[in-house]
Protein backbone atom coordinates (compact mmCIF):
# COMPACT_ATOMS: atom_id res chain seq x y z
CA UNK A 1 -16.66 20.30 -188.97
CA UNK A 2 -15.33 22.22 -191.77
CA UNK A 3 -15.57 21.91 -195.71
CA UNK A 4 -14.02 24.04 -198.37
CA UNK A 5 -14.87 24.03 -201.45
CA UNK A 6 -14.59 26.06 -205.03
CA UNK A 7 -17.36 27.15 -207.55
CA UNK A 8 -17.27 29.77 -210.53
CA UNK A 9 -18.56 32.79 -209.98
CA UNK A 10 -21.59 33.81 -212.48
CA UNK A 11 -19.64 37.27 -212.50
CA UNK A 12 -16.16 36.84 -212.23
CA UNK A 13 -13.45 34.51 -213.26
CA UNK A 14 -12.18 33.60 -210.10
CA UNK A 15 -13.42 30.62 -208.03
CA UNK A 16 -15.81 31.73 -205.02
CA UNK A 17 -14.68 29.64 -202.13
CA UNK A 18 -16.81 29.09 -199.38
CA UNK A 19 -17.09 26.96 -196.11
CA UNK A 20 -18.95 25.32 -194.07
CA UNK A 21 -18.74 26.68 -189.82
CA UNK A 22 -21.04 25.44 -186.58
CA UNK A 23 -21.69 27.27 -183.91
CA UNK A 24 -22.48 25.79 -180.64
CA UNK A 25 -23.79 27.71 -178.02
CA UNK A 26 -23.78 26.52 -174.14
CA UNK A 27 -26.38 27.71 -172.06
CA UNK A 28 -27.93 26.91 -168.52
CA UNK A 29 -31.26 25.36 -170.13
CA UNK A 30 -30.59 24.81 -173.36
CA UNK A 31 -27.45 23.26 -176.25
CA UNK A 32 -27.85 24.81 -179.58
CA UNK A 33 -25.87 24.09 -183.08
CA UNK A 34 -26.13 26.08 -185.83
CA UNK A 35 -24.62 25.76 -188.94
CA UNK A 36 -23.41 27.69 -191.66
CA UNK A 37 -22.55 27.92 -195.50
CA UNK A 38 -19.92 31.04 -195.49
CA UNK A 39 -19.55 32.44 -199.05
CA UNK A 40 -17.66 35.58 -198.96
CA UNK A 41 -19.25 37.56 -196.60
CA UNK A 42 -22.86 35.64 -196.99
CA UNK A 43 -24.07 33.48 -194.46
CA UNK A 44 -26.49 31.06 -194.99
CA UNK A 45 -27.64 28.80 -191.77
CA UNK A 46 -28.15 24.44 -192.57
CA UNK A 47 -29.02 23.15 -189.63
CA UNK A 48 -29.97 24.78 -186.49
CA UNK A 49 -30.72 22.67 -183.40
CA UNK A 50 -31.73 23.03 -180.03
CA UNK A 51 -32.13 20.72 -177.22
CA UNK A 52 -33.14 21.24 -173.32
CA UNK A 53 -30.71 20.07 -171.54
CA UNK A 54 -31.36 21.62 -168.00
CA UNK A 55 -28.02 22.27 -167.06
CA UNK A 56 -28.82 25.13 -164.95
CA UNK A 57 -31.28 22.69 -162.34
CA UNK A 58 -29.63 21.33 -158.64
């Protein structure tokens, strides 16, 4: 999932672009997503999930 988008800047004249990136992380007990607004170098998480899935049982 990935967006991209333009605003102004408050301080400058050029557009700040910024997108939108999920993480998903695989573990033995447990699925997480995360994800993030990028803007510049700012990160700013929108929806972090996580589920027990149990993976790691015989």
């Amino acid at each position: 999932m990935t967006a991209t988008s333009t605003t102004r800047s408050r301080t400058a004249s050029k557009p700040v672009r910024w997108k939108r990136i999920g993480v998903v992380d695989v573990g033995s007990n447990s699925v997480r997503l995360v994800v993030y607004d990028v803007r510049g170098r700012a990160m700013q998480p929108r929806f972090n999930e996580k589920v027990l899935a149990g993976l790691g049982r015989g």
